[in-house]
N, C-alpha and C. Protein backbone atom coordinates (compact mmCIF):
# COMPACT_ATOMS: atom_id res chain seq x y z
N UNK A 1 0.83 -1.19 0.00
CA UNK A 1 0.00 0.00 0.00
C UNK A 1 0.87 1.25 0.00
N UNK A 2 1.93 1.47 0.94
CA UNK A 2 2.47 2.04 0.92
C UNK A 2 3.64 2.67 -0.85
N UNK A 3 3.66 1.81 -1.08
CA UNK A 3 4.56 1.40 -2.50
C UNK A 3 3.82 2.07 -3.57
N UNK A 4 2.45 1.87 -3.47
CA UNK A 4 1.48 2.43 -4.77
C UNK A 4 1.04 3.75 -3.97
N UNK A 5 1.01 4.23 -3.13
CA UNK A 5 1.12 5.71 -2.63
C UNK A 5 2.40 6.40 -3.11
N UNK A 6 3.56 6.03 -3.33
CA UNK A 6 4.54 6.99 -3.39
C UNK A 6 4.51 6.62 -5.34
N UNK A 7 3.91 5.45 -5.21
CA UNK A 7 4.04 5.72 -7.12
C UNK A 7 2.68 6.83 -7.72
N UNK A 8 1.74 6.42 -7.00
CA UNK A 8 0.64 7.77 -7.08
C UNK A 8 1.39 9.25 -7.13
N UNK A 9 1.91 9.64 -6.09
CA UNK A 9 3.01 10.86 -5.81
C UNK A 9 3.57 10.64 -7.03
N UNK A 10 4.54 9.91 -7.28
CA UNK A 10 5.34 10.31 -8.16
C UNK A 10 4.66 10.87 -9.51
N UNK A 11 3.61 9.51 -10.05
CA UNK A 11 2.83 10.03 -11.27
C UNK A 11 2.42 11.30 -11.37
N UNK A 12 1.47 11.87 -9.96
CA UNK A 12 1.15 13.09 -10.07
C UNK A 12 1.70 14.29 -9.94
N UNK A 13 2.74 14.35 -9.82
CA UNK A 13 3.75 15.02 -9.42
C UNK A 13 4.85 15.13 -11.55
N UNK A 14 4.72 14.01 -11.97
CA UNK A 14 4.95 14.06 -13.37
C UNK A 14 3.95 14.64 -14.30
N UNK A 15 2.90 14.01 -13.55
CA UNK A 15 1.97 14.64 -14.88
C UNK A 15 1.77 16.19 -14.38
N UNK A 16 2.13 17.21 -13.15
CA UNK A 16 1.91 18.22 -12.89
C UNK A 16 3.42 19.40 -13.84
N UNK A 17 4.39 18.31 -13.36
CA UNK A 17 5.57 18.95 -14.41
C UNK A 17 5.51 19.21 -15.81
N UNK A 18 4.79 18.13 -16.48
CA UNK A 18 4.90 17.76 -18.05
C UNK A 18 3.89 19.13 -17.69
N UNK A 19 2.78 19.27 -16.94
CA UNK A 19 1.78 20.22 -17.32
C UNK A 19 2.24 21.37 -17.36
N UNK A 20 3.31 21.64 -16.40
CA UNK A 20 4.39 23.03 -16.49
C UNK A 20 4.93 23.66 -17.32
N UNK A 21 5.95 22.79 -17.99
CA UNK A 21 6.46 22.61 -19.28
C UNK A 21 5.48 22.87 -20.22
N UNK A 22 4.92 22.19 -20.56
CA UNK A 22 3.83 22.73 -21.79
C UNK A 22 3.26 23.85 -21.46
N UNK A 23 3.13 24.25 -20.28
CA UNK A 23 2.42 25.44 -20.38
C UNK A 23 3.24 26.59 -20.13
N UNK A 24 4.80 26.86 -20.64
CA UNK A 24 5.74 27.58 -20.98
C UNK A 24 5.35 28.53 -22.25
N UNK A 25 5.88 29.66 -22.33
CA UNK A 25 5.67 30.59 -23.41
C UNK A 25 6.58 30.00 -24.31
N UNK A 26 5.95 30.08 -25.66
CA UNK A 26 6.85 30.06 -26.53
C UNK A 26 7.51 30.75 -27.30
N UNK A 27 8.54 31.40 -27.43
CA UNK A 27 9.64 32.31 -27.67
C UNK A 27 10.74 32.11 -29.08
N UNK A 28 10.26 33.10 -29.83
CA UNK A 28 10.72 32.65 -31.28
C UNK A 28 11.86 34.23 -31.66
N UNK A 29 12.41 34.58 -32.34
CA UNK A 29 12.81 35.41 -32.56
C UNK A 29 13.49 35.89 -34.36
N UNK A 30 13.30 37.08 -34.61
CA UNK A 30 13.44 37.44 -36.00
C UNK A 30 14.19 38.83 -36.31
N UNK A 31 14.84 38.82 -37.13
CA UNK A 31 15.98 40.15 -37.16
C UNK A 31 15.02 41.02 -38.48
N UNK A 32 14.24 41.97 -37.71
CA UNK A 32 13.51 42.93 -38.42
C UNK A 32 13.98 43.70 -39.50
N UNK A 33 15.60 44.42 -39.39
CA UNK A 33 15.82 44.79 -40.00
C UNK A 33 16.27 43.91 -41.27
N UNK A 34 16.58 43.00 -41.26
CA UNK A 34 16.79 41.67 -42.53
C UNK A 34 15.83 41.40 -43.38
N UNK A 35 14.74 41.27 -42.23
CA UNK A 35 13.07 41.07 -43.18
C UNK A 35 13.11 42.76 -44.10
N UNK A 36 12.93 43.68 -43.45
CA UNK A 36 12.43 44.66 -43.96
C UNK A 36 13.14 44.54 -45.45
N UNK A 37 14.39 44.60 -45.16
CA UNK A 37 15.59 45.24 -46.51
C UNK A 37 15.19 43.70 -47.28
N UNK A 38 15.08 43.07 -46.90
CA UNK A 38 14.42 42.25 -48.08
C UNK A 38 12.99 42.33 -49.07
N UNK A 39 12.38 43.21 -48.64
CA UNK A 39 11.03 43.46 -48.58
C UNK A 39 11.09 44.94 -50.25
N UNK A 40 10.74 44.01 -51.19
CA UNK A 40 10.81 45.01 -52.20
C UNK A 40 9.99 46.44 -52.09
N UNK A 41 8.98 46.63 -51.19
CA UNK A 41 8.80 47.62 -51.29
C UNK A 41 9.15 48.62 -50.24
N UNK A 42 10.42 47.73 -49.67
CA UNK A 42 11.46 48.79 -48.72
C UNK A 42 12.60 49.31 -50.04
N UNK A 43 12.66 48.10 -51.02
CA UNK A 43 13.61 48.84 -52.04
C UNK A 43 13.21 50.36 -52.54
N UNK A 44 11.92 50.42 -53.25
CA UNK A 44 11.31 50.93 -53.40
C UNK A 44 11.04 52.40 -53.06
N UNK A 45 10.76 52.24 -51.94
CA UNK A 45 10.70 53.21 -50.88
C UNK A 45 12.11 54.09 -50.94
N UNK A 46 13.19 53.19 -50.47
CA UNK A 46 14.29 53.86 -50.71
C UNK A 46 14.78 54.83 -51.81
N UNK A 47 14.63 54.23 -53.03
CA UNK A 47 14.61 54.49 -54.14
C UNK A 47 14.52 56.00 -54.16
N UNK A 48 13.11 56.07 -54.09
CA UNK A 48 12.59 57.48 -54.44
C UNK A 48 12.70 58.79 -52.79
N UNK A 49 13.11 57.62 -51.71
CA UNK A 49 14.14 58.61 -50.90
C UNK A 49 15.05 59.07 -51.53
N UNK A 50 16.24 58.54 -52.20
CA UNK A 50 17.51 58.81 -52.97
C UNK A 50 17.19 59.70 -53.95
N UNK A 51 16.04 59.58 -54.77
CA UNK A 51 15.77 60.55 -55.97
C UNK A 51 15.41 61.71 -55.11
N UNK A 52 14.37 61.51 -54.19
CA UNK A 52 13.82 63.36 -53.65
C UNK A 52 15.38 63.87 -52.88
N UNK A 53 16.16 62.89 -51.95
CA UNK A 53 17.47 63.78 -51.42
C UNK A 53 17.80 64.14 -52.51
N UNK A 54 18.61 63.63 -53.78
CA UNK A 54 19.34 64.28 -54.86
C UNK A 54 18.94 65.47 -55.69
N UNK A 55 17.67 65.68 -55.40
CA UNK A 55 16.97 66.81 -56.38
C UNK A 55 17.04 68.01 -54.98
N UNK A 56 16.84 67.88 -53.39
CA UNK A 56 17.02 68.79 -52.98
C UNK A 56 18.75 69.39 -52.93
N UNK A 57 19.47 68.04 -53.08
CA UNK A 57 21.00 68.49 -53.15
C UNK A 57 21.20 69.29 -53.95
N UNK A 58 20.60 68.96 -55.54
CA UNK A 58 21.15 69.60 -56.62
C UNK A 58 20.38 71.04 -56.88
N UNK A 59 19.21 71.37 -56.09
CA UNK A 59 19.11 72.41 -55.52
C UNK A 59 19.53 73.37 -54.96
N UNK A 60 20.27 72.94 -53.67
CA UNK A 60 20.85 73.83 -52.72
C UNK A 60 22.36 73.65 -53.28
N UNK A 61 22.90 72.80 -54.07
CA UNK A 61 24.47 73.07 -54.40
C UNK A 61 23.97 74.32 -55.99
N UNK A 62 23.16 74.58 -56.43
CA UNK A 62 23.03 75.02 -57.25
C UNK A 62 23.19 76.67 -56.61
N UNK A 63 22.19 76.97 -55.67
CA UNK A 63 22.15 77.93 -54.73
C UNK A 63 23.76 78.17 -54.37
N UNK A 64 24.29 77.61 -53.47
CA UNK A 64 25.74 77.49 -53.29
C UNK A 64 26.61 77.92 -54.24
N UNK A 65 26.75 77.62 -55.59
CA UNK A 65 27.05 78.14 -56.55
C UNK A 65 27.01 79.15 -57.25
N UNK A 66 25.65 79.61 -57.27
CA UNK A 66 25.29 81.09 -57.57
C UNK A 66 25.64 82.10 -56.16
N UNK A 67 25.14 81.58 -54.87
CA UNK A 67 26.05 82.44 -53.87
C UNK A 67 27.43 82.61 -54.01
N UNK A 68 28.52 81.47 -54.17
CA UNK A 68 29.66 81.31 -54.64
C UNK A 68 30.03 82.78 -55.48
N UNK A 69 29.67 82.53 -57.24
CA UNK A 69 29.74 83.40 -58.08
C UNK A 69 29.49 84.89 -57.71
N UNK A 70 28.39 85.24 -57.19
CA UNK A 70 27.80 86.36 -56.62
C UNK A 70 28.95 87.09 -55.44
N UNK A 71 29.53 86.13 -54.57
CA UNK A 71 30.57 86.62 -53.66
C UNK A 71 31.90 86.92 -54.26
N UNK A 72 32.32 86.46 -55.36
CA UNK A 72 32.95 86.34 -56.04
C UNK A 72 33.69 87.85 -56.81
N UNK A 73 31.96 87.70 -57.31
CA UNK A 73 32.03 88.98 -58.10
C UNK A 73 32.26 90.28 -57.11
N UNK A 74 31.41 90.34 -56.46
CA UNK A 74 31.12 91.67 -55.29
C UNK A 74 32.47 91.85 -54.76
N UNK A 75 33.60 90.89 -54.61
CA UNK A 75 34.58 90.87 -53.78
C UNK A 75 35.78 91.68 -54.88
N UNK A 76 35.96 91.42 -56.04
CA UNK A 76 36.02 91.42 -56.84
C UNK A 76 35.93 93.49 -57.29
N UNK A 77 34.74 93.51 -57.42
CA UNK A 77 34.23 94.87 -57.66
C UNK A 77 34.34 95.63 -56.44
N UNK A 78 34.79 95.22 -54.93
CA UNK A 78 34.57 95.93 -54.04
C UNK A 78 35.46 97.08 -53.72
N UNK A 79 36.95 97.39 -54.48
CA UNK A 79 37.57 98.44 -54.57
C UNK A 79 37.20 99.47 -55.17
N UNK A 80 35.98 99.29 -56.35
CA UNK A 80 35.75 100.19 -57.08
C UNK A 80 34.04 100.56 -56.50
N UNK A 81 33.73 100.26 -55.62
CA UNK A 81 32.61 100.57 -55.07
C UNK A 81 32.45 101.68 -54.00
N UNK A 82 31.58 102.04 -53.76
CA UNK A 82 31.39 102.69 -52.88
C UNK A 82 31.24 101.79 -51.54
N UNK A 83 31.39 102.64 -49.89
CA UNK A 83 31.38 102.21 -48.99
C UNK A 83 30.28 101.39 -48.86
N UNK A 84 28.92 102.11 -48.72
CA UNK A 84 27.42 102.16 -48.85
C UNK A 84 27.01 100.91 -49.50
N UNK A 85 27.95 100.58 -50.73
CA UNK A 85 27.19 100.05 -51.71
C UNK A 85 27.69 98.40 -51.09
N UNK A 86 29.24 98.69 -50.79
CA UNK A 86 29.90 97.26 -50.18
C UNK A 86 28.72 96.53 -49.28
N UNK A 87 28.82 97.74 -48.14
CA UNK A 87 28.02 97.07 -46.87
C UNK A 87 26.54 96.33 -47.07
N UNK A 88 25.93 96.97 -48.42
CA UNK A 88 24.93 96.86 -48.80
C UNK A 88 24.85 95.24 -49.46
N UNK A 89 25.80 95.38 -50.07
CA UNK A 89 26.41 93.94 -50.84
C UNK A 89 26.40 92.56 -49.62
N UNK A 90 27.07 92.94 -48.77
CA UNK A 90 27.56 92.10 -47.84
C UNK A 90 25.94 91.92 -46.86
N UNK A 91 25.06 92.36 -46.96
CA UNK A 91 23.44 92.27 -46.00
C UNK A 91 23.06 91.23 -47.33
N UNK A 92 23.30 92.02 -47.76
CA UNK A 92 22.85 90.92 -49.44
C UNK A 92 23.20 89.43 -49.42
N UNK A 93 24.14 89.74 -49.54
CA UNK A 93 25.14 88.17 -49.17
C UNK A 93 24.61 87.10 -48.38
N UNK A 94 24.53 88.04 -46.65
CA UNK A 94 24.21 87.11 -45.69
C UNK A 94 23.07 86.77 -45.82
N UNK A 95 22.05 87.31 -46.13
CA UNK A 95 20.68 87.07 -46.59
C UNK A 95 20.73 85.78 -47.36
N UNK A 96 21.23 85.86 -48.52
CA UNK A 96 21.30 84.68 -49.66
C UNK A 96 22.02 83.58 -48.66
N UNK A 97 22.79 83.86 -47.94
CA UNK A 97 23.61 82.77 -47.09
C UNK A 97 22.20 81.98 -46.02
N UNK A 98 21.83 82.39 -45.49
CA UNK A 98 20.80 82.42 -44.56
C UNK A 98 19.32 81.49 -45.46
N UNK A 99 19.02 81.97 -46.63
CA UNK A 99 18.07 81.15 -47.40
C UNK A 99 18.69 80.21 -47.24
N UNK A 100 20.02 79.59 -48.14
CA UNK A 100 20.38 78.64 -47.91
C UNK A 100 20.34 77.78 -46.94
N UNK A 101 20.48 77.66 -46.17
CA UNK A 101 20.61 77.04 -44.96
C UNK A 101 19.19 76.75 -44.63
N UNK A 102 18.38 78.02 -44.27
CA UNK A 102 16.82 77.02 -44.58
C UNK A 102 16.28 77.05 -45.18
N UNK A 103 16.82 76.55 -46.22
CA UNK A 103 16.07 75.56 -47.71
C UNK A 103 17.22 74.24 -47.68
N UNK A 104 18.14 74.53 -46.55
CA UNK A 104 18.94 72.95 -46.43
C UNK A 104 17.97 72.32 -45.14
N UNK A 105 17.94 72.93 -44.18
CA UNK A 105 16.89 72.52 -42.87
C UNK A 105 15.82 72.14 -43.52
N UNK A 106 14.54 72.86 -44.67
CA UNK A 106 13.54 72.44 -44.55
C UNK A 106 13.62 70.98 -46.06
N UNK A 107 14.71 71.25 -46.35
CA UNK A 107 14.66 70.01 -47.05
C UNK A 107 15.15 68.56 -46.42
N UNK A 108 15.80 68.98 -45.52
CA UNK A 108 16.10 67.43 -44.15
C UNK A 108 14.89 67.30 -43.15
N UNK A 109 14.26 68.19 -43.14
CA UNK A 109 12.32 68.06 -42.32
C UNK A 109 11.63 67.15 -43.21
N UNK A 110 11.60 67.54 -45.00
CA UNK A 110 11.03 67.06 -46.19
C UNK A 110 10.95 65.80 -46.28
N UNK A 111 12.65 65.70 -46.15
CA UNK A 111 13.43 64.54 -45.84
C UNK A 111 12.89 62.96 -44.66
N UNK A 112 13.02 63.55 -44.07
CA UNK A 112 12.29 63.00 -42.39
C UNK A 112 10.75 62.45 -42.65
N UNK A 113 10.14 63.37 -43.09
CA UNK A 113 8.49 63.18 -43.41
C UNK A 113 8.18 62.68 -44.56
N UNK A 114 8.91 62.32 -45.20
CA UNK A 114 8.42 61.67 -46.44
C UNK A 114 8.91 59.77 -45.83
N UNK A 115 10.17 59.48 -45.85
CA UNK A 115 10.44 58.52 -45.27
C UNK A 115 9.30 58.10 -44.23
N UNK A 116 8.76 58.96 -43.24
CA UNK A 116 7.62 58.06 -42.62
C UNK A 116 6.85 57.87 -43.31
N UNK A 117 6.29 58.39 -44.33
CA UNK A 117 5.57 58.29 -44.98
C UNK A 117 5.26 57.21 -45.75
N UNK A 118 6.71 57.55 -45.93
CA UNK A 118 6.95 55.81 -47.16
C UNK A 118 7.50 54.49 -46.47
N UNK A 119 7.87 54.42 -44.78
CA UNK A 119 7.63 53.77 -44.28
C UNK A 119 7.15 52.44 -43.38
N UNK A 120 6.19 53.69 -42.84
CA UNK A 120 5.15 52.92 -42.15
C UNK A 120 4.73 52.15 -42.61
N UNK A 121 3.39 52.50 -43.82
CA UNK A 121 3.22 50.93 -44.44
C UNK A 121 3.65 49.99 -44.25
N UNK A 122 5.07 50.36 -44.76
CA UNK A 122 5.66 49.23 -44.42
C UNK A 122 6.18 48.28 -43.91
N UNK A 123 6.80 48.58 -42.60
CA UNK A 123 6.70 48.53 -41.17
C UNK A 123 5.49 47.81 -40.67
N UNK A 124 4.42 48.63 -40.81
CA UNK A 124 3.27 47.85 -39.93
C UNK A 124 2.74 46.27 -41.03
N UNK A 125 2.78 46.39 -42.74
CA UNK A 125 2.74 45.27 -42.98
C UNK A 125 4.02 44.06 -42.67
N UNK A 126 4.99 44.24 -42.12
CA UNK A 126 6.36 43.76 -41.88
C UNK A 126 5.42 42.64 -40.41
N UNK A 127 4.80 43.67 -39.58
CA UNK A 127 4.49 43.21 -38.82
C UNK A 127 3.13 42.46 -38.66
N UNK A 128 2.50 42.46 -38.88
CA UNK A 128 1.48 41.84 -39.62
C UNK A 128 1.51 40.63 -39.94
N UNK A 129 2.94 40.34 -40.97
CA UNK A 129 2.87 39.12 -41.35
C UNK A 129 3.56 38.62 -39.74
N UNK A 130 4.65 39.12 -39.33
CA UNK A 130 5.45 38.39 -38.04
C UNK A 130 4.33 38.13 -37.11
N UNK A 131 3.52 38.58 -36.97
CA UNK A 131 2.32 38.44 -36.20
C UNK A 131 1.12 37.05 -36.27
N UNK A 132 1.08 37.00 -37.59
CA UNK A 132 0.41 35.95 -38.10
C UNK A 132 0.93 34.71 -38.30
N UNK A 133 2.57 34.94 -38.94
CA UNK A 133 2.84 33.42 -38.70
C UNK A 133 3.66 32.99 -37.37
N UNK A 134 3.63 34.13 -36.07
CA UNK A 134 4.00 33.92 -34.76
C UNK A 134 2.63 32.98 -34.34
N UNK A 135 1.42 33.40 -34.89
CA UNK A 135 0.01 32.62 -34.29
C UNK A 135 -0.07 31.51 -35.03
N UNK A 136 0.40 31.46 -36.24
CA UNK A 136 -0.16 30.14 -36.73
C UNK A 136 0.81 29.01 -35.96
N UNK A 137 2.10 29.56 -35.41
CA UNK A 137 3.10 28.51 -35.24
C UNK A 137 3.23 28.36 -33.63
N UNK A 138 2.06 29.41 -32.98
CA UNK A 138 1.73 28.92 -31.44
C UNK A 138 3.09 29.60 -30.87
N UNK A 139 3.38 30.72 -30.86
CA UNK A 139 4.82 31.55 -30.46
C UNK A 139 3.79 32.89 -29.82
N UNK A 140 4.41 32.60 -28.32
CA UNK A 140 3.78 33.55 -27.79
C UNK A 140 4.67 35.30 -27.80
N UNK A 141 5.90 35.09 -27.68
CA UNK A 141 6.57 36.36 -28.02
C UNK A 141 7.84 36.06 -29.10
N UNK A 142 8.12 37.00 -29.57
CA UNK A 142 8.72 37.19 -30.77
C UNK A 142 9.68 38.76 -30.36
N UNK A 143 10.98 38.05 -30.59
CA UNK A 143 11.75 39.33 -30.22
C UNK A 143 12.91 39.22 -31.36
N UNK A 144 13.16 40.95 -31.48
CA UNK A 144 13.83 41.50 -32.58
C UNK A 144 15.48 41.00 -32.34
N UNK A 145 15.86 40.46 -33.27
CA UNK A 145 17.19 39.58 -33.04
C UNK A 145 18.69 40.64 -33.37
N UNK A 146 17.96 41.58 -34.11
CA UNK A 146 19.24 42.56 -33.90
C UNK A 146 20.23 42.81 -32.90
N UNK A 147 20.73 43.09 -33.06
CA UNK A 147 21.97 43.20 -31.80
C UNK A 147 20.60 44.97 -31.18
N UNK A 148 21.03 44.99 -29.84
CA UNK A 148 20.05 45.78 -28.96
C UNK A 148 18.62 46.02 -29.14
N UNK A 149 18.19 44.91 -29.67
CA UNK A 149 16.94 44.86 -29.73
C UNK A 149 16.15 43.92 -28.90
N UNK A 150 16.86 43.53 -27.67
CA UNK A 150 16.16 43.53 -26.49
C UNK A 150 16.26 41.70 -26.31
N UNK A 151 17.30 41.28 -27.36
CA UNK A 151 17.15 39.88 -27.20
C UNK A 151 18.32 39.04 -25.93
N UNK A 152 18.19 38.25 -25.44
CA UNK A 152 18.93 37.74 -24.18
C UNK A 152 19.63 36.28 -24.81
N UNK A 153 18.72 35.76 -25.42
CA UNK A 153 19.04 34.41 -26.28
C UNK A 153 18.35 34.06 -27.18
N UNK A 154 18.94 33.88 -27.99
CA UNK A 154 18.73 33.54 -29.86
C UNK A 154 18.83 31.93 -30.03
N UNK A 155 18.44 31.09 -29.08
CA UNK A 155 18.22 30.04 -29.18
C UNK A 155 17.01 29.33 -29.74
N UNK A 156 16.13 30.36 -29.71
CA UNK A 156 14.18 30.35 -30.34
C UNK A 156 14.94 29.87 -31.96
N UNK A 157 13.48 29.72 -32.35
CA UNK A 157 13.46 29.26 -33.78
C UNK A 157 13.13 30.44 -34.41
N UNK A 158 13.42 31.18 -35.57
CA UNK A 158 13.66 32.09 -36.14
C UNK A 158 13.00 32.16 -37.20
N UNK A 159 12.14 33.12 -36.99
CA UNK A 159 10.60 33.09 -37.87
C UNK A 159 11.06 34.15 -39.59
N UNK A 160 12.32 34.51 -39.47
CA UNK A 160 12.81 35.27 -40.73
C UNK A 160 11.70 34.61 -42.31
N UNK A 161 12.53 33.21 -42.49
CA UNK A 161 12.01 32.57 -43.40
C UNK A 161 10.59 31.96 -44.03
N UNK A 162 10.22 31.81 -42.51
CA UNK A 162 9.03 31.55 -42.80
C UNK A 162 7.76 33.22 -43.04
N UNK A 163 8.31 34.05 -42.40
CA UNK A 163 7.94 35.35 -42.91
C UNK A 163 7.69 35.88 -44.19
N UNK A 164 8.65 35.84 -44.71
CA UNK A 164 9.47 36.05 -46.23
C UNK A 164 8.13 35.11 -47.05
N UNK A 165 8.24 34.13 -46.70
CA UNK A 165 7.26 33.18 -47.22
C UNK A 165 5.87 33.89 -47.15
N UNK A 166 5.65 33.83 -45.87
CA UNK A 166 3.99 34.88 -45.99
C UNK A 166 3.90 35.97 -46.69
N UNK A 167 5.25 37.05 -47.37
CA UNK A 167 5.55 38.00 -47.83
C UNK A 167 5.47 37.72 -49.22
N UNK A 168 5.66 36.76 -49.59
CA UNK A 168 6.05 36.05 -51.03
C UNK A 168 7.23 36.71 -51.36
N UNK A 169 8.40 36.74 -50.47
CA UNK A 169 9.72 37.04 -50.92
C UNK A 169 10.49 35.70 -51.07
């Protein structure tokens, strides 16, 4: 009697562990930034980041240039000028100097806000799919595998590929 009491204990005491164990979170992990840059319409996106920076560059170096020339000249002509006319030159100058600069500021704001723009989307469909095939595959958290992205151990199974897949990449 005694003998089938401590095997009772033991069983229940196993089947309370196994119940433990299974009822552990399951913990998967995926390097976001990998998915994204794989993600053609992060190419995309980029893309026409690179085209709008280059058109504000070739803007403001254009500006730069004509300020350039303009200082050039004035510096140039400034022996044969009048006092009045120098000082006048030189308000001139700083003025044109001063546009510059914000039409360089409001084109790195431009800059900034368009990228979210073009984004997000994408981002939140990034997540979306990590979301969906975290549920289909019974993964209760999912952490970003980047280096400081909050991961402790990269021993989880790594939902990258199977992502990509839901992505049709």
């Amino acid at each position: 009697m005694k003998h089938l009491k401590k095997i009772a204990v033991a069983l229940v005491l196993f089947v309370a562990a196994t119940g433990f164990v299974n009822a552990q979170s399951k913990v998967a992990h995926i390097d976001v930034t990998q998915l994204l840059s794989a993600m053609p319409e992060m190419k995309t996106a980029e893309a026409e980041l690179k085209k709008l920076s280059e058109t504000y560059n070739a803007d403001i170096e254009s500006s730069m240039t004509e300020f350039q020339n303009k200082a050039t000249l004035y510096q140039n002509e400034a022996p044969s000028k009048s006092k009045e006319e120098n000082e006048k030159r030189a308000i001139e100058l700083q003025g044109v100097q001063k546009n510059i600069g914000e039409a360089q500021q409001a084109a790195q704001r431009e800059l900034q806000k368009k990228q979210g723009e073009l984004f997000a989307p994408i981002s939140d469909k990034a997540k979306a799919a990590i979301e969906k095939v975290a549920a289909a595959q019974g993964y209760d958290y999912v952490i970003d595998a980047q280096a400081g992205g909050g991961l402790i151990v990269a021993n989880g199974k790594n939902l990258l590929v199977d992502v990509k897949k839901e992505l049709g990449i």
